[in-house]
C-alpha atoms as a PDB file:
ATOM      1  CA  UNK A   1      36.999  15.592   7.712  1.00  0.00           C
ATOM      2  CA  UNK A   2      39.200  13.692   5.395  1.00  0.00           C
ATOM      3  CA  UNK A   3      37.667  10.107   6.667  1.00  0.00           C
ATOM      4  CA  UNK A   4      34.367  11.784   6.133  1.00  0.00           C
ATOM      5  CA  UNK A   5      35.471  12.241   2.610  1.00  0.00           C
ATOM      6  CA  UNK A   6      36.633   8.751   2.185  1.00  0.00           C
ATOM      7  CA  UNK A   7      33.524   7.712   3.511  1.00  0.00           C
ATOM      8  CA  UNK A   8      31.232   9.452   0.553  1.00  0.00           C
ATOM      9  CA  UNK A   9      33.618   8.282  -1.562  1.00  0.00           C
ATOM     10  CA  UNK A  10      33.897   4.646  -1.169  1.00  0.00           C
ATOM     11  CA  UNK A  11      30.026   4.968  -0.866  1.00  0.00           C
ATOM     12  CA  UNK A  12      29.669   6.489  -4.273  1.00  0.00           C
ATOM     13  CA  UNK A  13      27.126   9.079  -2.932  1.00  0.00           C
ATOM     14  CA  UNK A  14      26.006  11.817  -5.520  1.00  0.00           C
ATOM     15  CA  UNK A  15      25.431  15.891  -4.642  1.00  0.00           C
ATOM     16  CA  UNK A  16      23.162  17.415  -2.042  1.00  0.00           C
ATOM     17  CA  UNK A  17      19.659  16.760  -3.296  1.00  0.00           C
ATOM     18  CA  UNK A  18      18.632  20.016  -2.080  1.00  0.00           C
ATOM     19  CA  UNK A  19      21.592  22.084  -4.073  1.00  0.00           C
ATOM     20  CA  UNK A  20      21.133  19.730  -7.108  1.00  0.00           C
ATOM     21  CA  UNK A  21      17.583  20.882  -7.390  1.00  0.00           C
ATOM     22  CA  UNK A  22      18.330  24.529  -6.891  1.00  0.00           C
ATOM     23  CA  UNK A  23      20.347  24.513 -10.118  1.00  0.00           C
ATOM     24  CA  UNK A  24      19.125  22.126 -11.940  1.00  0.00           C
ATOM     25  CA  UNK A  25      17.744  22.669 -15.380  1.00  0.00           C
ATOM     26  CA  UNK A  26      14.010  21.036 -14.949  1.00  0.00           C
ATOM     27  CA  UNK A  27      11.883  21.133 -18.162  1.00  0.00           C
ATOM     28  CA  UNK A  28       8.266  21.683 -17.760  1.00  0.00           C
ATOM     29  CA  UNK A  29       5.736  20.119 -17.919  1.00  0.00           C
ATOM     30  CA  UNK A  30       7.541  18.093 -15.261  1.00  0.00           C
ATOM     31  CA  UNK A  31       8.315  14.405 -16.042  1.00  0.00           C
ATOM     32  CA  UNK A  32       7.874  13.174 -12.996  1.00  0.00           C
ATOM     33  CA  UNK A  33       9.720   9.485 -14.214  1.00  0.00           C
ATOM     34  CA  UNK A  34      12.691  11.245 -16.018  1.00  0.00           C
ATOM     35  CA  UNK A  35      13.166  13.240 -12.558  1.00  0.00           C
ATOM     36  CA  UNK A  36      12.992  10.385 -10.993  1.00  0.00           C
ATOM     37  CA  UNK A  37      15.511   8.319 -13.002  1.00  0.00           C
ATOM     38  CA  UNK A  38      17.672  11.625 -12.556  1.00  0.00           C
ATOM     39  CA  UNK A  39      17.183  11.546  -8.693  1.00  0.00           C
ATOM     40  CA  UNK A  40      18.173   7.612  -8.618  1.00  0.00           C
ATOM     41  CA  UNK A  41      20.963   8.091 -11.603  1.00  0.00           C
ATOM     42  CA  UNK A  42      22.729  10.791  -9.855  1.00  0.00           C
ATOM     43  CA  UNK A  43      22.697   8.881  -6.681  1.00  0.00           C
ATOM     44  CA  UNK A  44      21.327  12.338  -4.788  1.00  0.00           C
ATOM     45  CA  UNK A  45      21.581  12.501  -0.871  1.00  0.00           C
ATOM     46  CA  UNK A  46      18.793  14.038   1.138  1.00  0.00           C
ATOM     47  CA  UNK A  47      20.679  16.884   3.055  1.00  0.00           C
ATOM     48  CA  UNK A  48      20.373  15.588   6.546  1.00  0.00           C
ATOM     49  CA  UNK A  49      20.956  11.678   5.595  1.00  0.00           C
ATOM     50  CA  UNK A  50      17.894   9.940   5.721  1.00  0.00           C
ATOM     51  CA  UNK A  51      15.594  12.132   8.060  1.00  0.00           C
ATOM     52  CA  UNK A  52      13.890  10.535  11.183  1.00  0.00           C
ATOM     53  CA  UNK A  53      10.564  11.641   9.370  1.00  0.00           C
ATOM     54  CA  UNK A  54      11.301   9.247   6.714  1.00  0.00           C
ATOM     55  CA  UNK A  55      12.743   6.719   8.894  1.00  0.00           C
ATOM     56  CA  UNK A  56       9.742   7.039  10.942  1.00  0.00           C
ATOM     57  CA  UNK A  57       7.167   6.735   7.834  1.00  0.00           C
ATOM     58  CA  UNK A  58       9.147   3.750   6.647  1.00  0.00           C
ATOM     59  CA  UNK A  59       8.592   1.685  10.145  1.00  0.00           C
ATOM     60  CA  UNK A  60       5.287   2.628  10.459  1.00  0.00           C
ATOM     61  CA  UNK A  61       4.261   1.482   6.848  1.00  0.00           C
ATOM     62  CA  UNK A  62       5.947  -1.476   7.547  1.00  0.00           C
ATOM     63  CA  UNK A  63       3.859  -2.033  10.126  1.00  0.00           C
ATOM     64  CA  UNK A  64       0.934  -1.602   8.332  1.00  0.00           C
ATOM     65  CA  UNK A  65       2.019  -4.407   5.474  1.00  0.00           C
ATOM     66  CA  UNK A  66       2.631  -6.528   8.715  1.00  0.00           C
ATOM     67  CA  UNK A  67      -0.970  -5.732  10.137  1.00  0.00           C
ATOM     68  CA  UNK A  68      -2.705  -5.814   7.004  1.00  0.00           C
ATOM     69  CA  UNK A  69      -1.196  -9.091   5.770  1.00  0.00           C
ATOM     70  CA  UNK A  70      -2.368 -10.676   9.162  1.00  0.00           C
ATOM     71  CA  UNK A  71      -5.828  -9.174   8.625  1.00  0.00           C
ATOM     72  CA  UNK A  72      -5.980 -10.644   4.728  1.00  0.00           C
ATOM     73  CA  UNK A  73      -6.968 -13.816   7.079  1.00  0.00           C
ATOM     74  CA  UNK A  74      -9.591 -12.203   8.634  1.00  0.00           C
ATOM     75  CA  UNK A  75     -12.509 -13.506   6.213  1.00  0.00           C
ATOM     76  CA  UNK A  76     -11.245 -17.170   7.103  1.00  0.00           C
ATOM     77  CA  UNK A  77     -11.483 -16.432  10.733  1.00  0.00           C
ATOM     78  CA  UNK A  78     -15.118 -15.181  10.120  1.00  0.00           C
ATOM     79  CA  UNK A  79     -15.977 -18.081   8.200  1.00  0.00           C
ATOM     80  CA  UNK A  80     -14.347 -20.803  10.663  1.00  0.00           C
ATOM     81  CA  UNK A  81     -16.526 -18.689  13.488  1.00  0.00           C
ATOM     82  CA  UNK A  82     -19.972 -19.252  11.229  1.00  0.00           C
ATOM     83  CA  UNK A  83     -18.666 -23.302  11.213  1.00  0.00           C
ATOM     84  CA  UNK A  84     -18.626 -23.131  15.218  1.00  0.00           C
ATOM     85  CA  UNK A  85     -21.664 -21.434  15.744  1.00  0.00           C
ATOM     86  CA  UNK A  86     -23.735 -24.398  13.851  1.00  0.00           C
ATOM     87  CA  UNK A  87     -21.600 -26.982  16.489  1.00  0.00           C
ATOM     88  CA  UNK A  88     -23.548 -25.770  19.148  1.00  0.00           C
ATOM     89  CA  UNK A  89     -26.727 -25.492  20.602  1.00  0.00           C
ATOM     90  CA  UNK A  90     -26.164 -22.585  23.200  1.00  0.00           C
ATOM     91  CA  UNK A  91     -28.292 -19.396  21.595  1.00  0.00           C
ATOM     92  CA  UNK A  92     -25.659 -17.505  23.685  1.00  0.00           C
ATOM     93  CA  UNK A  93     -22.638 -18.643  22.408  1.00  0.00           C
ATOM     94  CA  UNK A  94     -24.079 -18.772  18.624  1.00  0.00           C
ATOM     95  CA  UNK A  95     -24.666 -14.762  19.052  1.00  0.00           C
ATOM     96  CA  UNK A  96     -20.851 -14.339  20.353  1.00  0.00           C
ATOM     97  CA  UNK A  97     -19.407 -16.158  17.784  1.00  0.00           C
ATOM     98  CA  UNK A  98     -21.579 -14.312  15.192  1.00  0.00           C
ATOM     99  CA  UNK A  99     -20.737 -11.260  16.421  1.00  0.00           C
ATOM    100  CA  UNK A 100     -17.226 -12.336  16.659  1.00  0.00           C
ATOM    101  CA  UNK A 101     -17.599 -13.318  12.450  1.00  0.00           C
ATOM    102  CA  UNK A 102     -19.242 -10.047  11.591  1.00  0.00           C
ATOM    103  CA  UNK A 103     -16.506  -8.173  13.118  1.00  0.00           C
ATOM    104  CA  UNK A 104     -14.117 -10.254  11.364  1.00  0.00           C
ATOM    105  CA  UNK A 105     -16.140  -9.061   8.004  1.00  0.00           C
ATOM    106  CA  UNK A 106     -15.802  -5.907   8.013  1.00  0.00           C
ATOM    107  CA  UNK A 107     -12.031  -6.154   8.982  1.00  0.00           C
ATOM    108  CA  UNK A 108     -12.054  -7.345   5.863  1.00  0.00           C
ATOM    109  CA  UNK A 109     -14.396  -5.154   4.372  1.00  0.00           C
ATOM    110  CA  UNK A 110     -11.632  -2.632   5.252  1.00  0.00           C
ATOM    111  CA  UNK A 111      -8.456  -4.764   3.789  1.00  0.00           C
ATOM    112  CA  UNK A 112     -10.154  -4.795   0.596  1.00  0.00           C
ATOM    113  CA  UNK A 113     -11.171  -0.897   0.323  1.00  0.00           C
ATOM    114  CA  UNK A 114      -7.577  -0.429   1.308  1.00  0.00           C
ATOM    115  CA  UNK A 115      -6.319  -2.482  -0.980  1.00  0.00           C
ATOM    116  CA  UNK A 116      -8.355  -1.461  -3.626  1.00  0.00           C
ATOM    117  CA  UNK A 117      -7.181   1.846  -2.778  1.00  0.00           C
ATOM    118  CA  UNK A 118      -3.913   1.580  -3.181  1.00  0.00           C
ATOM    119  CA  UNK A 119      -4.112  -0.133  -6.812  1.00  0.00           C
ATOM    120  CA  UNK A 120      -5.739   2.917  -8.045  1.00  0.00           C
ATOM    121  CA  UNK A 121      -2.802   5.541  -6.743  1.00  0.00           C
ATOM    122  CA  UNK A 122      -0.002   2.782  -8.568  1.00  0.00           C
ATOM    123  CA  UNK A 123      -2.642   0.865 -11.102  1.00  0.00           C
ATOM    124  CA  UNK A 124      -0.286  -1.962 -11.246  1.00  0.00           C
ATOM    125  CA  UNK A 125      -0.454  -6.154 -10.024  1.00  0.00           C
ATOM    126  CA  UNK A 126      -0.154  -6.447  -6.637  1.00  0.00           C
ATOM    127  CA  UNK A 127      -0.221 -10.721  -5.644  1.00  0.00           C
ATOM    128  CA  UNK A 128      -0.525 -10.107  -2.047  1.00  0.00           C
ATOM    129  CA  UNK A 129      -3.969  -8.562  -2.962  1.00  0.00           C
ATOM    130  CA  UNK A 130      -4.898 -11.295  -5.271  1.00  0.00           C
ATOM    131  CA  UNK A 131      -3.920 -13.702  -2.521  1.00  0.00           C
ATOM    132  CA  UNK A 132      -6.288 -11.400  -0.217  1.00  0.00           C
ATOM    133  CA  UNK A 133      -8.954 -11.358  -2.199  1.00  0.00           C
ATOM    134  CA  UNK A 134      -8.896 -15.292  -2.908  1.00  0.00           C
ATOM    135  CA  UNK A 135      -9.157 -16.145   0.400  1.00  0.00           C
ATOM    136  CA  UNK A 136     -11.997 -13.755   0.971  1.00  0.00           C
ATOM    137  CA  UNK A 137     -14.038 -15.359  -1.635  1.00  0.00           C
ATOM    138  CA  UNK A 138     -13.467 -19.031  -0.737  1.00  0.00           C
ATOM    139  CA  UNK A 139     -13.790 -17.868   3.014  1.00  0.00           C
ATOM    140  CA  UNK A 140     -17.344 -16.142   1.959  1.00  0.00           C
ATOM    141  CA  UNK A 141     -18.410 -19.683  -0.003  1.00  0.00           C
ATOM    142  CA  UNK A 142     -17.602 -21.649   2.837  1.00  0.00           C
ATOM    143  CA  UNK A 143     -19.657 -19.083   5.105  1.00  0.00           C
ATOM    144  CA  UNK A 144     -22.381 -19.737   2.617  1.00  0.00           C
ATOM    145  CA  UNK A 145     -22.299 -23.196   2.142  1.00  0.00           C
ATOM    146  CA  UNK A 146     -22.102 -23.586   6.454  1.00  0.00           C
ATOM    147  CA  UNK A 147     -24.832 -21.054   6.423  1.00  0.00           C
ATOM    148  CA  UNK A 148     -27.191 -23.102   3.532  1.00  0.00           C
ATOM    149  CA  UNK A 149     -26.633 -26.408   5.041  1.00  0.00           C
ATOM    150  CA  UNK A 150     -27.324 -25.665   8.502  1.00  0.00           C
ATOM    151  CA  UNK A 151     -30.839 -26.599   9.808  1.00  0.00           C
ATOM    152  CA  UNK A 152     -31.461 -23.681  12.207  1.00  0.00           C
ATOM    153  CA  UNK A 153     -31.371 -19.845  11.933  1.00  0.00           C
ATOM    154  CA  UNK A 154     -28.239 -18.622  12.838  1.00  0.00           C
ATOM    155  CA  UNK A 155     -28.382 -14.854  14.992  1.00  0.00           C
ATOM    156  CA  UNK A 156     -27.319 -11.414  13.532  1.00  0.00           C
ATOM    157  CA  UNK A 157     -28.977  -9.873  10.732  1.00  0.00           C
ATOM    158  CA  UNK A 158     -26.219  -8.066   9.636  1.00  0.00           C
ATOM    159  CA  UNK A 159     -24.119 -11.501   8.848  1.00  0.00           C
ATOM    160  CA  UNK A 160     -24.947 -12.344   5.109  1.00  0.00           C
ATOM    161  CA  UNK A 161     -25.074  -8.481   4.199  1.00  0.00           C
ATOM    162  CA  UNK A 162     -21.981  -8.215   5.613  1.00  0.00           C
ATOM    163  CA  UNK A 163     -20.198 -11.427   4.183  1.00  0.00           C
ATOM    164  CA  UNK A 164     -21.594 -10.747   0.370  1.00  0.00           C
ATOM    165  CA  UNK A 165     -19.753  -7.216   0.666  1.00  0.00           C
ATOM    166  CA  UNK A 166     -16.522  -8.917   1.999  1.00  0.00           C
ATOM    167  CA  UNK A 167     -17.064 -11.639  -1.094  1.00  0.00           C
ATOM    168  CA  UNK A 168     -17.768  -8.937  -3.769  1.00  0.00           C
ATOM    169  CA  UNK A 169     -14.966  -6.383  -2.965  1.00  0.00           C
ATOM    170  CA  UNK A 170     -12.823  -9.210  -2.283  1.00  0.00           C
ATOM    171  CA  UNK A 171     -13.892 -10.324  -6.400  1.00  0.00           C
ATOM    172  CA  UNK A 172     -13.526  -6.965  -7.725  1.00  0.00           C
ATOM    173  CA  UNK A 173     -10.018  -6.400  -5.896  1.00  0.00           C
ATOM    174  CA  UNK A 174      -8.687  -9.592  -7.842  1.00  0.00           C
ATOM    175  CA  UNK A 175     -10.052  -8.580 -11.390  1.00  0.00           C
ATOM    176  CA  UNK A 176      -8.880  -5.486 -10.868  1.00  0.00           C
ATOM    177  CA  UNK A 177      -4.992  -6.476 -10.125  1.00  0.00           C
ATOM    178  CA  UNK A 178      -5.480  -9.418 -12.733  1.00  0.00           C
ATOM    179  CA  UNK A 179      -6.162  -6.667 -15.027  1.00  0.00           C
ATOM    180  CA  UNK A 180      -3.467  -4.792 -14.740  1.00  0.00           C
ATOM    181  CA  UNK A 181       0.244  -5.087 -15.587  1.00  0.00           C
ATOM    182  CA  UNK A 182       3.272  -5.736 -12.828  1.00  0.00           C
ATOM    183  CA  UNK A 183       5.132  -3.782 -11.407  1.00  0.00           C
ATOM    184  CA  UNK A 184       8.335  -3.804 -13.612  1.00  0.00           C
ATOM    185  CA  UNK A 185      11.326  -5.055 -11.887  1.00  0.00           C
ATOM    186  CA  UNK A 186      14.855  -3.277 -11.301  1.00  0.00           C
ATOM    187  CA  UNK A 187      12.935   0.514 -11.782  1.00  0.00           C
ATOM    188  CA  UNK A 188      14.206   1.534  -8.334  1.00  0.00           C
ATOM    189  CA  UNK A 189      16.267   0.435  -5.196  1.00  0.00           C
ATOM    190  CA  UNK A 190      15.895  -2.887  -3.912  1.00  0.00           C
ATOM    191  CA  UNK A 191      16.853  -2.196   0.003  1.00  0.00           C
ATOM    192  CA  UNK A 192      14.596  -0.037   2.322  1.00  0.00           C
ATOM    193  CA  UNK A 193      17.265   1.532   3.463  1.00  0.00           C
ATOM    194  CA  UNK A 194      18.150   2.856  -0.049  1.00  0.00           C
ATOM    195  CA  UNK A 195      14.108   3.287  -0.735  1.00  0.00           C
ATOM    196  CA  UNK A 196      14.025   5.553   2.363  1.00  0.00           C
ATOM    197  CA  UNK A 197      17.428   7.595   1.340  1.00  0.00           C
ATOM    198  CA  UNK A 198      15.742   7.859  -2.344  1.00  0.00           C
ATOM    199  CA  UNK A 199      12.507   8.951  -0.865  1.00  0.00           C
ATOM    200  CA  UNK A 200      13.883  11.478   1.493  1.00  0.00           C
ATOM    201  CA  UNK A 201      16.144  12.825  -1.780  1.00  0.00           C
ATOM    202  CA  UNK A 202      12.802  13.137  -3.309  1.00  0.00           C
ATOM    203  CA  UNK A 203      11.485  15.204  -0.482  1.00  0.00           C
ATOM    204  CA  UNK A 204      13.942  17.798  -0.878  1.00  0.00           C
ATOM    205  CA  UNK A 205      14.116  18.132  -4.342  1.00  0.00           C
ATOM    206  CA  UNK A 206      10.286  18.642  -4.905  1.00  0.00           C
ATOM    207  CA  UNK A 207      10.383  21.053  -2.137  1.00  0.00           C
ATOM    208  CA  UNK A 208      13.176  23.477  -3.796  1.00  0.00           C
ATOM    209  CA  UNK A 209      11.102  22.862  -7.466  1.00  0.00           C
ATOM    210  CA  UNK A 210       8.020  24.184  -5.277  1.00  0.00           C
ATOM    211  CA  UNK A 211       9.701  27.094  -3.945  1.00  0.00           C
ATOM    212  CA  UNK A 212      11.436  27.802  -7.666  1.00  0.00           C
ATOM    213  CA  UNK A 213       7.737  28.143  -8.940  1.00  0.00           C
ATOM    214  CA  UNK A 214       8.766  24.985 -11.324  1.00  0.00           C
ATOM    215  CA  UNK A 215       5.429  22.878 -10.090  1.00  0.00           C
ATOM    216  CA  UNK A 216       2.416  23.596  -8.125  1.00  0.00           C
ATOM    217  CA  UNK A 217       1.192  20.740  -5.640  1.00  0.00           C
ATOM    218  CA  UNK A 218      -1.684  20.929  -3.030  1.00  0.00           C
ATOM    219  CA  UNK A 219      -1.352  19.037  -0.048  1.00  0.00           C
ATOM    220  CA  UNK A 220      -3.201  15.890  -0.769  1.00  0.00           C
ATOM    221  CA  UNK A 221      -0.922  15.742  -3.997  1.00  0.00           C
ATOM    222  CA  UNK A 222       2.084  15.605  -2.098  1.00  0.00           C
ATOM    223  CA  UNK A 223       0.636  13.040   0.216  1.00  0.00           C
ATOM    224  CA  UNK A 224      -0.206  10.925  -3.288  1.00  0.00           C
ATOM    225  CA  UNK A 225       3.825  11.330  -4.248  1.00  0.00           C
ATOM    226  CA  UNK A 226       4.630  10.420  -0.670  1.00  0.00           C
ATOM    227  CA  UNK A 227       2.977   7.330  -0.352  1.00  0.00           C
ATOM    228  CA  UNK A 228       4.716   6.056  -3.851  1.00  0.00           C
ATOM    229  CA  UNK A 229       7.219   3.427  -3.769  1.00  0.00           C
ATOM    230  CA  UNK A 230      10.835   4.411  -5.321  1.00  0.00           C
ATOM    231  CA  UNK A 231      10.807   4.002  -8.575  1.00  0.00           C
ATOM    232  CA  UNK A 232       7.068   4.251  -9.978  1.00  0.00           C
ATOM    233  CA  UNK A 233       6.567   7.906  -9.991  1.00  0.00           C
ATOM    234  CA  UNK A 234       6.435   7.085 -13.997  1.00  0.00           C
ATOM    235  CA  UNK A 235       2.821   6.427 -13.557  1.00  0.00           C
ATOM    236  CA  UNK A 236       1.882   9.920 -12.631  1.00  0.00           C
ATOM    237  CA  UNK A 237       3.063  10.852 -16.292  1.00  0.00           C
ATOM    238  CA  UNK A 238       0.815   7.654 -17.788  1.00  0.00           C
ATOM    239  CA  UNK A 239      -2.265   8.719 -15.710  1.00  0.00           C
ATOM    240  CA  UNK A 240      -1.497  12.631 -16.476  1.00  0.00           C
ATOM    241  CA  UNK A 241      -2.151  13.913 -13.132  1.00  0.00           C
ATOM    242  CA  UNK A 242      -0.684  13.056  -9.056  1.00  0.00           C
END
């Protein structure tokens, strides 16, 4: 017991997040950044550590960031497939490798919506998606220009409907981050391991407010709050809403 007690000590962890909440004087309308700031200030721990459902939600969205970095590339995969299929002469091949392009356009077609997605629920610069949607729009020009300068018909119907949709998301995606401010620096912790204790502290603390009658969520609100980084819960009190 008394090592345990060193232990919290020497890791200058705060009070239950759970029995904070219960006690805590919460003004209202909530604040969602000031509760925030509190959460992070008083150095809160989640009750049971950081939970496996967190720990779990953490590796999976890391995941995702891996899988949708690796599918920002999927316009120039399209586009070098277009450049092969006006190599060759075999109608056969040409309609695989189409195929194989199309495919890749509406991957990215996806990445974009996604991406698009997620600047509206934080509304701040993200460069990975300006890097995205650059490479989508040089990758749709070069389909283009391949396409233009080619002397036959390529197959597929579906392949320059397809492309201009990847090219114009892909434009609106970078005016929309170019638009918009950064996220600020130093507003929350830096490791995932301290993002996933913060975010399980969160947890807990909106779900005793809930059960105090302090704030009334539906479901796809919580999910909203959920899927925010540490530290930018301040934008729910700019937009006025979760």
């Amino acid at each position: 017991m008394n090592d345990g007690r060193l232990e919290m000590l020497s890791s200058n962890e705060g009070p239950s997040a759970r029995e904070w909440a219960k006690t805590a004087n919460i003004e209202t309308p909530m604040k969602w950044g000031d509760l925030e700031r509190e959460i992070i200030s008083l150095r809160l721990v989640p009750e049971e550590g950081v939970g496996k459902r967190n720990l779990l939600l953490g590796m999976i969205m890391t995941l995702t960031s891996l899988v949708l970095s690796i599918f920002f590339v999927s316009p120039a995969i399209g586009a070098f497939f277009v450049a092969w299929a006006t190599m060759i002469e075999s109608r056969g091949t040409q309609e695989s490798l189409v195929t194989l392009a199309i495919f890749m356009f509406v991957v990215s077609i996806v990445v974009t919506v996604t991406s698009i997605r997620t600047w509206w629920n934080t509304r701040s610069r993200s460069m990975v998606s300006i890097v995205g949607g650059v490479v989508a729009i040089v990758s749709v020009s070069a389909t283009f220009a391949v396409g233009l300068s080619y002397d036959g018909e390529l197959p597929g119907s579906w392949l320059e409907v397809l492309a201009l949709a990847a090219g114009v998301l892909a434009i609106a995606a970078v005016a929309l981050n170019l638009v918009s401010k950064p996220s600020k620096t130093g507003e929350g912790p830096k490791s995932g391991r301290e993002q996933r204790r913060y975010d399980a502290a969160r947890e807990e603390v909106v779900d005793v407010l809930v059960e105090r009658g302090l704030v009334v969520l539906t479901p796809d609100q919580r999910r909203r709050m959920q899927r925010m980084r540490v530290g930018t819960w301040h934008k729910f009190d700019a937009q006025g809403r979760v």
